[in-house]
C-alpha atoms as a PDB file:
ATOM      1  CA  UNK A   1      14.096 -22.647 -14.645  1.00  0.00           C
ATOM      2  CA  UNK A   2      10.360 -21.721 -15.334  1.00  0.00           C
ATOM      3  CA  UNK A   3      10.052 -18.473 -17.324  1.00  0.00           C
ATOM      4  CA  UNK A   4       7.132 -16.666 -16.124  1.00  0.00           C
ATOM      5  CA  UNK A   5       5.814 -12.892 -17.201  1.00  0.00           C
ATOM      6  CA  UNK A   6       4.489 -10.098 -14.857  1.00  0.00           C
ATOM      7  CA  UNK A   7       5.222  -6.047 -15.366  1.00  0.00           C
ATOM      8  CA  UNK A   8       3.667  -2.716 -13.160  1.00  0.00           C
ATOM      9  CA  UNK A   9       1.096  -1.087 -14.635  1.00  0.00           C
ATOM     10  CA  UNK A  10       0.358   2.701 -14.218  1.00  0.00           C
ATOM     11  CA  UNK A  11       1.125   6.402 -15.254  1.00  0.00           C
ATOM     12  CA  UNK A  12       3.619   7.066 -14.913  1.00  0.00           C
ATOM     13  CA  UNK A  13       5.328   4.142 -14.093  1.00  0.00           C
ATOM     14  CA  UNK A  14       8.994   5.118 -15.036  1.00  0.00           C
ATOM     15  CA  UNK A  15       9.784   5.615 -11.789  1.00  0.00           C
ATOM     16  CA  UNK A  16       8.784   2.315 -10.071  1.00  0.00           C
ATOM     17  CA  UNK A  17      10.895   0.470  -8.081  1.00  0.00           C
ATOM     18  CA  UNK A  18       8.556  -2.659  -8.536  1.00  0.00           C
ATOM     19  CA  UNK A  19      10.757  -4.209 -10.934  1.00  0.00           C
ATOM     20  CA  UNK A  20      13.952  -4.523  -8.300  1.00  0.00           C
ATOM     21  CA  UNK A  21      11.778  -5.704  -5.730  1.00  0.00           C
ATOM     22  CA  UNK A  22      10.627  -8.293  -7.976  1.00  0.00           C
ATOM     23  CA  UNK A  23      13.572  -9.478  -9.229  1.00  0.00           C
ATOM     24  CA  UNK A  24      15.384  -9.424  -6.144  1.00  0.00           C
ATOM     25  CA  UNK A  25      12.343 -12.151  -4.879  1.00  0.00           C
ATOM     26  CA  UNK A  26      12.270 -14.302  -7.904  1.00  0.00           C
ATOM     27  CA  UNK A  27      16.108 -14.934  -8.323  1.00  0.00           C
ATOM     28  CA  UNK A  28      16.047 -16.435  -4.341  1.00  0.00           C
ATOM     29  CA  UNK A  29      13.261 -18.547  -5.464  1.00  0.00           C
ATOM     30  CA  UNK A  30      15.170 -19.495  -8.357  1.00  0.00           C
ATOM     31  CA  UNK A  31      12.476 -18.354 -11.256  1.00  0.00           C
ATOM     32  CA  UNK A  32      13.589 -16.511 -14.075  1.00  0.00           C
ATOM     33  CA  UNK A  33      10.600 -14.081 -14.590  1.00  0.00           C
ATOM     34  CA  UNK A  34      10.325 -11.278 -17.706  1.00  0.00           C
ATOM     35  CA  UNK A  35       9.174  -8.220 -15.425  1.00  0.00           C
ATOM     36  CA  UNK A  36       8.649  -5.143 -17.073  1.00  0.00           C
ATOM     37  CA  UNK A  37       7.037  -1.331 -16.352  1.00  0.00           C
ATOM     38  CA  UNK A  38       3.686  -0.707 -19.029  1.00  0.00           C
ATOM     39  CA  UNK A  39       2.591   2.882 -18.744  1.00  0.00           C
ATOM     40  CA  UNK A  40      -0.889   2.877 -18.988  1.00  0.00           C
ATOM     41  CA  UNK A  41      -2.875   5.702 -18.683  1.00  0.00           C
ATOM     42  CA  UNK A  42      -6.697   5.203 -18.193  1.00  0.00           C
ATOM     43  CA  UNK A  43      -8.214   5.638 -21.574  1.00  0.00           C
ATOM     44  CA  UNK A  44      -5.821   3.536 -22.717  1.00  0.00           C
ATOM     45  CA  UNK A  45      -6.821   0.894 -20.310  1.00  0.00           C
ATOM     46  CA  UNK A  46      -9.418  -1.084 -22.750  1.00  0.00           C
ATOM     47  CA  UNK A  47      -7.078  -1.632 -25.352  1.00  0.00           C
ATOM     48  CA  UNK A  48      -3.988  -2.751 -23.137  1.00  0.00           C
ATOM     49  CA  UNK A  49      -6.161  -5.002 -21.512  1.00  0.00           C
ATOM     50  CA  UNK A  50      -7.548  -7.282 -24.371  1.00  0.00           C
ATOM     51  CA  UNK A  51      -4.182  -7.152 -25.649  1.00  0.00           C
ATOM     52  CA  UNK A  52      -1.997  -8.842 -22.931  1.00  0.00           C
ATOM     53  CA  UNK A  53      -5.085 -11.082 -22.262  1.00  0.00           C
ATOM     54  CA  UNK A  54      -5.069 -12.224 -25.709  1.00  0.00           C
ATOM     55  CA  UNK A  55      -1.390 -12.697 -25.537  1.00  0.00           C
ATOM     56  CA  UNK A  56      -2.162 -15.458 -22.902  1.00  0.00           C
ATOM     57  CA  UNK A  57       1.879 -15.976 -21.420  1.00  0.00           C
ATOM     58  CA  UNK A  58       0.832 -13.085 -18.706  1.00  0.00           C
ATOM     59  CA  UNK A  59       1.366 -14.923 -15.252  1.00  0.00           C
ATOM     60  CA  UNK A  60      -0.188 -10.821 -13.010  1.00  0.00           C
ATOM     61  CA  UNK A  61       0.435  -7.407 -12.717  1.00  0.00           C
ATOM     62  CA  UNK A  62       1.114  -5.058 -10.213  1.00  0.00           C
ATOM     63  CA  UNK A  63      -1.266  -1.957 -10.429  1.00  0.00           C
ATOM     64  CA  UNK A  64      -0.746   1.743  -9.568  1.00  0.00           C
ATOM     65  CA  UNK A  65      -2.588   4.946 -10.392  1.00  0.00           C
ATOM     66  CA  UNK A  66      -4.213   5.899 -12.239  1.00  0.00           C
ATOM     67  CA  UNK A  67      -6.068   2.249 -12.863  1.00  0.00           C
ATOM     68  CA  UNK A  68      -6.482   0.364  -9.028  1.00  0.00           C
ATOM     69  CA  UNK A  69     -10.146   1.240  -9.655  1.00  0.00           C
ATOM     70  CA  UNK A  70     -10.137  -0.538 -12.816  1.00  0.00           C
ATOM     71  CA  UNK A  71      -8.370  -2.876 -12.211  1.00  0.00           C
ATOM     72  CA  UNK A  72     -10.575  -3.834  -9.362  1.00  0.00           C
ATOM     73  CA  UNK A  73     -13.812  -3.598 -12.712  1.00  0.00           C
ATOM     74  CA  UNK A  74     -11.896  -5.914 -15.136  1.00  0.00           C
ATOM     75  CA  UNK A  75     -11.485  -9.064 -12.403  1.00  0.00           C
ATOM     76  CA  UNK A  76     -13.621 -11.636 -13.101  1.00  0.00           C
ATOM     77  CA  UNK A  77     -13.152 -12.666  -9.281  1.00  0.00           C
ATOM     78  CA  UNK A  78     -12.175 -10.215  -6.170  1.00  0.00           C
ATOM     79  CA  UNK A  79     -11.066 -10.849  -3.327  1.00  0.00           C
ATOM     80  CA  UNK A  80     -12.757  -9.166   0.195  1.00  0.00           C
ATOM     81  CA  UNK A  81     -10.950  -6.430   0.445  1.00  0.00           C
ATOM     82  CA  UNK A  82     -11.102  -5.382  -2.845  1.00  0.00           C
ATOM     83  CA  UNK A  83     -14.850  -5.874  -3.047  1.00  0.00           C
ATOM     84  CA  UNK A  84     -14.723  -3.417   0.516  1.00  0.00           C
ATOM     85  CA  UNK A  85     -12.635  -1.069  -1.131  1.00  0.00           C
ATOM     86  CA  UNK A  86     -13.622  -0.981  -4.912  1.00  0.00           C
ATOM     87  CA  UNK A  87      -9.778  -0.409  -5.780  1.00  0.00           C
ATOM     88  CA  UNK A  88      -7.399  -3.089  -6.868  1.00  0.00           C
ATOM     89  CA  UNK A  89      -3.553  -3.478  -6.583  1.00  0.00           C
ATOM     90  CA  UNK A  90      -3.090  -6.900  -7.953  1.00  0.00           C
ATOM     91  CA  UNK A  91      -4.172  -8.943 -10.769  1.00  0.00           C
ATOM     92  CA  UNK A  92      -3.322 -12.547 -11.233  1.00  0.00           C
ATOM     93  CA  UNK A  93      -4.418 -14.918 -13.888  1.00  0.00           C
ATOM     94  CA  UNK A  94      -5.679 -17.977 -13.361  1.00  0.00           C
ATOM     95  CA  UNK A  95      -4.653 -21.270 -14.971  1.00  0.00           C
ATOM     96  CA  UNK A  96      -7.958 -21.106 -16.818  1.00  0.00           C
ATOM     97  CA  UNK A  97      -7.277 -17.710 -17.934  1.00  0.00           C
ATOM     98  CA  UNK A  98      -9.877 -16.016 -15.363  1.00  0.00           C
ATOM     99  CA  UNK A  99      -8.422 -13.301 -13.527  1.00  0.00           C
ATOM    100  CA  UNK A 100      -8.763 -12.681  -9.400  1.00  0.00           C
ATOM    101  CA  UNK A 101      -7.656  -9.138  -8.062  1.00  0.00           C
ATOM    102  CA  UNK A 102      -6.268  -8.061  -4.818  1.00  0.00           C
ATOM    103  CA  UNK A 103      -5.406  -5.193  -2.733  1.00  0.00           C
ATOM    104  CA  UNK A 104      -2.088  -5.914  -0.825  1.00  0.00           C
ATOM    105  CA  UNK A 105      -1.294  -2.161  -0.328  1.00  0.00           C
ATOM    106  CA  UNK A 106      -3.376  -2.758   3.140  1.00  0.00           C
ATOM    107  CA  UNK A 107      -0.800  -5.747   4.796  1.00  0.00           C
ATOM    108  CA  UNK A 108       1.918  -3.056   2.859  1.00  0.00           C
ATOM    109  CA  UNK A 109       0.345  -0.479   4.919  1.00  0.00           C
ATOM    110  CA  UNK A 110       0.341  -2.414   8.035  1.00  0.00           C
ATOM    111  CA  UNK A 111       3.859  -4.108   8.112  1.00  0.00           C
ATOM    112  CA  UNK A 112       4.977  -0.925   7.574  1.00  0.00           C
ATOM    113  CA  UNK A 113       4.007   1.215  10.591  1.00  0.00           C
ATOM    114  CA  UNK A 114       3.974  -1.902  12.631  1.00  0.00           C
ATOM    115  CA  UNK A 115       7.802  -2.800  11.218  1.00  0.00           C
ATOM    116  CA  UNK A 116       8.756   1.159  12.573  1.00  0.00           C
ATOM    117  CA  UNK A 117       7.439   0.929  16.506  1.00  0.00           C
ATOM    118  CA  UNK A 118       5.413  -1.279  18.423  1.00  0.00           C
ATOM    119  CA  UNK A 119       1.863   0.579  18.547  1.00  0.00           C
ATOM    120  CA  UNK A 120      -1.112   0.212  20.780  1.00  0.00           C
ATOM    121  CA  UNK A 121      -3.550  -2.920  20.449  1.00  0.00           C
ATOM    122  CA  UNK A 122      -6.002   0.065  19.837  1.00  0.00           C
ATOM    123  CA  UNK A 123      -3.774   2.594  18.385  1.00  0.00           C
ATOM    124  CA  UNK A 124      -6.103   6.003  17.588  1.00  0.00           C
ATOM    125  CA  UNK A 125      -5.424   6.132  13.687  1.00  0.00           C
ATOM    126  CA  UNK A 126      -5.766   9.467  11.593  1.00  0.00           C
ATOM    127  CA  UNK A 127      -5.476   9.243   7.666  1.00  0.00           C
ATOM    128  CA  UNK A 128      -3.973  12.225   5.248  1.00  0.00           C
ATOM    129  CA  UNK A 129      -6.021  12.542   1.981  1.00  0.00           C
ATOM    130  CA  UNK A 130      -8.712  11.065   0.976  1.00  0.00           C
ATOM    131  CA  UNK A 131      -7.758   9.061  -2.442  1.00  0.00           C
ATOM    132  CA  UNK A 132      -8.031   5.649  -3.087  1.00  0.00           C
ATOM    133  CA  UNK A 133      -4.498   4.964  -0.931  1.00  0.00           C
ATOM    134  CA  UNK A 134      -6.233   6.431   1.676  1.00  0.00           C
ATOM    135  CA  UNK A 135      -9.394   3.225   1.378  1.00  0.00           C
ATOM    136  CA  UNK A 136      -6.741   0.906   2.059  1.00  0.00           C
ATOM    137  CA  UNK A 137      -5.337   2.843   4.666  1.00  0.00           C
ATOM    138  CA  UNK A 138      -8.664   2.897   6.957  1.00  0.00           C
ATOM    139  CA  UNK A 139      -8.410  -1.327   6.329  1.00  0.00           C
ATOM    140  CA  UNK A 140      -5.401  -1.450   7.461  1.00  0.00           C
ATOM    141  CA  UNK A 141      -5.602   0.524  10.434  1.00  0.00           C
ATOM    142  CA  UNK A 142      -9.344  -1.185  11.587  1.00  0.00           C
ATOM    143  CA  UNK A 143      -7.160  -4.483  10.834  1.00  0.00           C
ATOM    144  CA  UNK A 144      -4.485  -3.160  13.548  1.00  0.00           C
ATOM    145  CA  UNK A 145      -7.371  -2.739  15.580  1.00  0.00           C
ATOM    146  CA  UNK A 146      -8.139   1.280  14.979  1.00  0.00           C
ATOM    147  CA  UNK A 147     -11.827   1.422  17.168  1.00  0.00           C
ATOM    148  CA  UNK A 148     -11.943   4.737  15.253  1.00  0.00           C
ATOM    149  CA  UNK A 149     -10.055   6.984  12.376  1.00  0.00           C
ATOM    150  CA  UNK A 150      -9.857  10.441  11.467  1.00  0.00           C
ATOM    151  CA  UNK A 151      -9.884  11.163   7.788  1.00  0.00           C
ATOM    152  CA  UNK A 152      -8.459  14.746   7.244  1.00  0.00           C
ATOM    153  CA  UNK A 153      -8.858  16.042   3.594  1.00  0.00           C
ATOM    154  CA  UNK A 154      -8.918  19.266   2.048  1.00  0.00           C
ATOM    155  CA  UNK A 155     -12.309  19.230  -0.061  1.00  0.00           C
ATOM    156  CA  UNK A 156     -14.890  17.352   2.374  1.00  0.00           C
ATOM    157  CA  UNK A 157     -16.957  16.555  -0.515  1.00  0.00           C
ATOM    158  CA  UNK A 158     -13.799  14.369  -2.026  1.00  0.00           C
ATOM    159  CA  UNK A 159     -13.722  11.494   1.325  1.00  0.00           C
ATOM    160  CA  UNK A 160     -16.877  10.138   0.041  1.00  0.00           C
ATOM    161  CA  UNK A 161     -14.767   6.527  -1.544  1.00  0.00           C
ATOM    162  CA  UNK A 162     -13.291   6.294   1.796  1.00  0.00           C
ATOM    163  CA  UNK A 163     -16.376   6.799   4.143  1.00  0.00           C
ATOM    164  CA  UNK A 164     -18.257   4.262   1.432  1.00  0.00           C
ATOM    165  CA  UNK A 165     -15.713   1.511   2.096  1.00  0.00           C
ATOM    166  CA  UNK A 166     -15.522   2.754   5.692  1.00  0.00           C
ATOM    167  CA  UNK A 167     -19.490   2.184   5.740  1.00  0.00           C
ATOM    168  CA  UNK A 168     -19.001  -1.053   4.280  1.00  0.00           C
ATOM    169  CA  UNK A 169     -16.162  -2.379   6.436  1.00  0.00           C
ATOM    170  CA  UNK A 170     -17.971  -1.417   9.883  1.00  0.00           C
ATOM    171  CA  UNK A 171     -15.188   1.482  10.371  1.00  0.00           C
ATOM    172  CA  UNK A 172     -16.404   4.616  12.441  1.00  0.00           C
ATOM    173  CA  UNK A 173     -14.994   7.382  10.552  1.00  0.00           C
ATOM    174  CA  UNK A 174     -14.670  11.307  10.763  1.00  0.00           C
ATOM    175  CA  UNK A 175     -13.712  13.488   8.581  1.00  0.00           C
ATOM    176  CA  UNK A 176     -11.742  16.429   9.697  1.00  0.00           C
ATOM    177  CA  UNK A 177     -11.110  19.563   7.934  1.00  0.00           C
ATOM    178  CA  UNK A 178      -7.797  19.827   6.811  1.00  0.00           C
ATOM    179  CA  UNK A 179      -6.954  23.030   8.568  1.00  0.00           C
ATOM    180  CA  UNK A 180      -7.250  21.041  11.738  1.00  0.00           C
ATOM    181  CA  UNK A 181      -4.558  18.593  11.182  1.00  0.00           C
ATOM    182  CA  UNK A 182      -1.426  19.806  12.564  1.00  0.00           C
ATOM    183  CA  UNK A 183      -2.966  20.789  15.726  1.00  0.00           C
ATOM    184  CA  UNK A 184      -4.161  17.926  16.074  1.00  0.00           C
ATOM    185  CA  UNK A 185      -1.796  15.477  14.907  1.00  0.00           C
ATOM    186  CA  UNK A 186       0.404  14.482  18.075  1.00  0.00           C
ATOM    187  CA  UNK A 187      -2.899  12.621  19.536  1.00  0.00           C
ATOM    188  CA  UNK A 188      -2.472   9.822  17.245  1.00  0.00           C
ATOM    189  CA  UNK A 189      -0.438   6.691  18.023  1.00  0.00           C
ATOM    190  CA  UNK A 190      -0.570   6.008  13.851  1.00  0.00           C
ATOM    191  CA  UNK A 191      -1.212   8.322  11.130  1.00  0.00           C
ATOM    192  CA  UNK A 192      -0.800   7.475   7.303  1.00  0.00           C
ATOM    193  CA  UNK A 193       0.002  10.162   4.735  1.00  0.00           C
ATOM    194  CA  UNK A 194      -1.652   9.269   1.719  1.00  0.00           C
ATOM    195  CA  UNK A 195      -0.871  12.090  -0.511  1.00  0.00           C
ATOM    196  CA  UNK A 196       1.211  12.418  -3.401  1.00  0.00           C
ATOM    197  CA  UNK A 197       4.951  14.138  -3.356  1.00  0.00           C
ATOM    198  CA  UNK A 198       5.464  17.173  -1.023  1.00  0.00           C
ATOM    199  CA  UNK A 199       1.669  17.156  -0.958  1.00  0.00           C
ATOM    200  CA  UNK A 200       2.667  17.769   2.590  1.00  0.00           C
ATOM    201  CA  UNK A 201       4.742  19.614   3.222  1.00  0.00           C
ATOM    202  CA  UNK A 202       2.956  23.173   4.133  1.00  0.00           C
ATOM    203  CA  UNK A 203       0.843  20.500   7.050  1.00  0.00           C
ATOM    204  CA  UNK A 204       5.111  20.179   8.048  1.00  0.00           C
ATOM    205  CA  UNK A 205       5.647  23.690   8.460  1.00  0.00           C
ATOM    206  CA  UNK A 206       2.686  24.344  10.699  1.00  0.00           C
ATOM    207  CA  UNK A 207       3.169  21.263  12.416  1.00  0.00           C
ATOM    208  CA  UNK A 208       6.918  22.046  13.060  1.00  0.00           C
ATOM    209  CA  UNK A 209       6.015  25.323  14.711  1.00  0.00           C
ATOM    210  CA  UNK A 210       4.018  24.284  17.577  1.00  0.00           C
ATOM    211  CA  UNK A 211       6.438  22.403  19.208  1.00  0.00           C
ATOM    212  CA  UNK A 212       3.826  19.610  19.691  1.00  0.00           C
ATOM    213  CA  UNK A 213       5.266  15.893  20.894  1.00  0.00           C
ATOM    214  CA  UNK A 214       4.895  12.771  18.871  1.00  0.00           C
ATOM    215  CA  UNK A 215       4.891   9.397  20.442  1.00  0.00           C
ATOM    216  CA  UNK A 216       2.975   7.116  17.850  1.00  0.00           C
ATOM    217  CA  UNK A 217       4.267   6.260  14.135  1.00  0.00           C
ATOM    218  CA  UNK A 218       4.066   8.263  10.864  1.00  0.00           C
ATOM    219  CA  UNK A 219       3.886   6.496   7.071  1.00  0.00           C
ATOM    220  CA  UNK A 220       4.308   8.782   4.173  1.00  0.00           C
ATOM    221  CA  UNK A 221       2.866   6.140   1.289  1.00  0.00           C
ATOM    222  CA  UNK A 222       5.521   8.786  -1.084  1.00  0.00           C
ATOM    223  CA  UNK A 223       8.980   7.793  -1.175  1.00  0.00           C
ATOM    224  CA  UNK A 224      10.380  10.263  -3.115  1.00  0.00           C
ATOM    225  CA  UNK A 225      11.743  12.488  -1.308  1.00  0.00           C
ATOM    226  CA  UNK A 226      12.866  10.686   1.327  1.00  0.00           C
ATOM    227  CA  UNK A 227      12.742  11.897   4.465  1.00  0.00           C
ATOM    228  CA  UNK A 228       9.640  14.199   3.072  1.00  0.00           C
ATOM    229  CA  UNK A 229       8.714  16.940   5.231  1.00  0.00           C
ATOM    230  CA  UNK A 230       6.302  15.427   7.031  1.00  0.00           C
ATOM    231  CA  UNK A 231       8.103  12.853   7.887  1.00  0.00           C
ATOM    232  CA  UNK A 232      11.009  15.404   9.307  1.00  0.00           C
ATOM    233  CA  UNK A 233       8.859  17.021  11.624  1.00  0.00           C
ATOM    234  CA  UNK A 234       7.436  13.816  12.923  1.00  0.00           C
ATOM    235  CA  UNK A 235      10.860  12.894  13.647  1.00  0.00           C
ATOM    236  CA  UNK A 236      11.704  15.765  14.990  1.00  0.00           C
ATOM    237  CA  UNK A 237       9.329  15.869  17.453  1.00  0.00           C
ATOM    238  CA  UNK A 238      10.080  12.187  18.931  1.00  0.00           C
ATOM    239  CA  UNK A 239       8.024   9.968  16.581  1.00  0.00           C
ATOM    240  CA  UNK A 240       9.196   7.451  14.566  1.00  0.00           C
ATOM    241  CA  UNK A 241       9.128   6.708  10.771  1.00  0.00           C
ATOM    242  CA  UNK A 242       7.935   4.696   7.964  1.00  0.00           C
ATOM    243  CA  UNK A 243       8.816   5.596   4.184  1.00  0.00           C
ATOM    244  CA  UNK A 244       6.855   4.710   1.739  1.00  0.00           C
ATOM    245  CA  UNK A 245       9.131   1.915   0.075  1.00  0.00           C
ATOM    246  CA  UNK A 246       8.392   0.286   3.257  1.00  0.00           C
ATOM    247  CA  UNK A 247       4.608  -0.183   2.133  1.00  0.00           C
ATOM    248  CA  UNK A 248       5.629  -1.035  -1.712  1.00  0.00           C
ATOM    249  CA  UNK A 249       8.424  -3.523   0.231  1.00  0.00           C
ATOM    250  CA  UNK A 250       5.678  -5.363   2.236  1.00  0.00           C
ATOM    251  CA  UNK A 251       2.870  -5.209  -0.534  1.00  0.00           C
ATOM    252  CA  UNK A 252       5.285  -6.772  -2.837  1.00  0.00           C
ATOM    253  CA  UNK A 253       5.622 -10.023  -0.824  1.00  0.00           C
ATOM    254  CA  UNK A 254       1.848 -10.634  -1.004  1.00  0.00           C
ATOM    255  CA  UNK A 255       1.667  -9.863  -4.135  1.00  0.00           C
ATOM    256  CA  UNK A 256       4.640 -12.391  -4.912  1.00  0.00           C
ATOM    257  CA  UNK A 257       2.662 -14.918  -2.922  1.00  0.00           C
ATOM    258  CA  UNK A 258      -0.220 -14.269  -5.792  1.00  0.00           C
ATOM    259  CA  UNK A 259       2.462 -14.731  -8.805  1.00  0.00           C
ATOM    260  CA  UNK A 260       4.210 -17.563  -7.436  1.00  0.00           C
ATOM    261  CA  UNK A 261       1.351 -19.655  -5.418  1.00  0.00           C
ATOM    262  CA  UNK A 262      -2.041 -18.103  -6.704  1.00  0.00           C
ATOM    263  CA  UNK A 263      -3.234 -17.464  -3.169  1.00  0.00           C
ATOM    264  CA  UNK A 264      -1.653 -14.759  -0.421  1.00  0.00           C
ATOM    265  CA  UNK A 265      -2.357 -16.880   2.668  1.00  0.00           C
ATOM    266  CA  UNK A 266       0.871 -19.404   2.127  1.00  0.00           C
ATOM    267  CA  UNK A 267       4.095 -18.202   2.323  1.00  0.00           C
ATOM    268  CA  UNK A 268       6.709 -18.714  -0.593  1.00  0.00           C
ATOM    269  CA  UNK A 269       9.579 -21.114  -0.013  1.00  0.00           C
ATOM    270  CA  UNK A 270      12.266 -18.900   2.182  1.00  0.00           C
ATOM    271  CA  UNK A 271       9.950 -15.978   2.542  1.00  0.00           C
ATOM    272  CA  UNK A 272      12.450 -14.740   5.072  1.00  0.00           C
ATOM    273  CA  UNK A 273      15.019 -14.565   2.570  1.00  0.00           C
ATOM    274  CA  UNK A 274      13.135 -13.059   0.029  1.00  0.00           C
ATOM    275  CA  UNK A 275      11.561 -10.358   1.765  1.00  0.00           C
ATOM    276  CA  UNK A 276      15.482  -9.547   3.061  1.00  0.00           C
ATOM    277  CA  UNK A 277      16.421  -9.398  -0.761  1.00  0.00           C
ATOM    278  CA  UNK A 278      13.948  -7.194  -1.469  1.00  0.00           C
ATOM    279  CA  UNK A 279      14.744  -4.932   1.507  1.00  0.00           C
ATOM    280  CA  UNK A 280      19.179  -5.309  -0.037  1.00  0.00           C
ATOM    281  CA  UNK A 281      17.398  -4.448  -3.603  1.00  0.00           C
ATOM    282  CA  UNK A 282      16.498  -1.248  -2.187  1.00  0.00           C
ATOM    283  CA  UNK A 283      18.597  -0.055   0.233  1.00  0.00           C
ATOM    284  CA  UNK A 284      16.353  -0.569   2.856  1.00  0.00           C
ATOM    285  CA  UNK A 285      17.458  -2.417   6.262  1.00  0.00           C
ATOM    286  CA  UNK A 286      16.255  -6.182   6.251  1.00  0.00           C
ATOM    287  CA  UNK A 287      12.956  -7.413   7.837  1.00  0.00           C
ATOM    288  CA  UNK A 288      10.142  -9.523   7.943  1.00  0.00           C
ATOM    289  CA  UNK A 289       6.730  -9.070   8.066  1.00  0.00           C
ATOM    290  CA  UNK A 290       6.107  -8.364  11.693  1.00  0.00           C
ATOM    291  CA  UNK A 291       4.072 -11.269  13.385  1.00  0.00           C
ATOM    292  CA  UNK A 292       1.121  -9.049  14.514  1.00  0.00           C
ATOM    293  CA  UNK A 293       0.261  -8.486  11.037  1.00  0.00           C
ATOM    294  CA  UNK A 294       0.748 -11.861  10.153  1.00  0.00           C
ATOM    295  CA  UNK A 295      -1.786 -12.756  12.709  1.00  0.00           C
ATOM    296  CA  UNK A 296      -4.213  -9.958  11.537  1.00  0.00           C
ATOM    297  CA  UNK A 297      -3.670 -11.114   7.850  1.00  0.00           C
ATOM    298  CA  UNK A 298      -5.070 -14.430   8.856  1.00  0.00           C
ATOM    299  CA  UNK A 299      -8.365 -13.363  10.422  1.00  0.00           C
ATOM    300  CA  UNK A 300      -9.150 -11.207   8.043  1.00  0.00           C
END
């Protein structure tokens, strides 16, 4: 079998569950691959770099925070979304050692709400946070076909990386004041909570209280804790669903297309079976990615 080498990069990266996911894909497709967690931390990022470069056996990396955004400055080519969104997920070197970046969190982000209940073909979208999750967020949901989306953050002077990419993808955005979310939060048919670990979870309490009714589908990108708060009094008040290793699930099959093919818009040999080995390698229930968002992916 072809030996190949990948790892996660971020800080911290202990935690990751990209590894299983990985492994899980390669051994279908019969690939022995070396993938391994680097914690980076951002001023460490010029060093690491030149390093595995030089090293020249590197096939990509998966990228989380703290370094999407440079990740996204070290490509020598980027793909559109990443050029939209000015944060990277992906890097993948090319046979003549140049490297291309990518930003798969936004089909992660779209399988994933799409995978938990059918939504409208114009679903009214509302975004929690306003990090760089929350750029790919607002492309996935105008890629679902979002005519609008409400961007609720608690410092209004901190949305300005997601009304720039916003600006730049043709997306009519407002940002809310955070105070006004759980009023208003049963009016959405998909919302995507972008902040980090029980970032949340006082936006639960208040929302549990009003004995409000939820129809449309919730994704908290954090999946640990799982169910988070949010998530429980979505639930709770008749909406369905999506955890965040739903997202890091779906990303990871585009971003296994990138290791294995060098391109995301062919599928790997028995992508159905890997994507249902990644799902086993995490206890999650088996599933493809849904065929809207295959659609979508292509006309992007």
């Amino acid at each position: 079998m072809e030996r190949r080498a990948a790892a996660v990069l971020g800080h911290p990266v202990g935690h990751s569950l990209s590894p299983s996911l990985h492994a899980a894909a390669y051994r279908v497709m019969g690939v022995e691959w070396d993938y391994t967690r680097w914690d980076v931390e951002t001023e460490q990022w010029g060093r690491f770099w030149s390093e595995r470069a030089a090293e020249g056996h590197w096939r990509g990396f998966s990228v989380t925070m703290p370094l999407k955004s440079l990740a996204a400055a070290q490509a020598d080519e980027r793909t559109a979304l990443v050029e939209v969104l000015g944060v990277a997920n992906t890097l993948v070197f090319r046979d003549d050692g140049s490297v291309v970046a990518d930003n798969t969190d936004v089909t992660g982000i779209m399988a994933a709400v799409t995978a938990a209940r059918e939504i409208p073909v114009q679903p009214r979208g509302a975004i929690l946070g306003g990090g760089g999750t929350a750029t790919a967020a607002v492309a996935a949901l105008h890629a679902l076909g979002a005519p609008s989306i409400d961007v609720f953050v608690r410092s209004l002077d901190r949305a300005g990386k997601v009304t720039d990419a916003a600006a730049r993808l043709g997306v009519n955005v407002t940002v809310r004041a955070w105070d006004e979310a759980a009023a208003s939060l049963s009016d959405y048919d998909a919302v995507v909570c972008t902040l980090p670990p029980h970032g949340a979870d006082e936006l639960a309490a208040e929302f549990a209280t009003l004995d409000a009714t939820a129809n449309g589908v919730l994704l908290d990108a954090a999946y640990d804790p799982w169910p988070s708060a949010i998530a429980r009094s979505w639930q709770a008040a008749g909406g369905a669903i999506a955890p965040g290793i739903d997202m890091l699930i779906f990303q990871a099959v585009d971003q296994v297309r990138w290791f294995a093919l060098g391109r995301a818009d062919r599928p790997v040999p028995r992508e159905a079976e890997v994507t249902a080995a990644m799902c086993r390698a995490v206890n999650r229930p088996e599933r493809v990615i849904p065929q809207r968002v295959r659609d979508a992916r292509l006309n992007r």
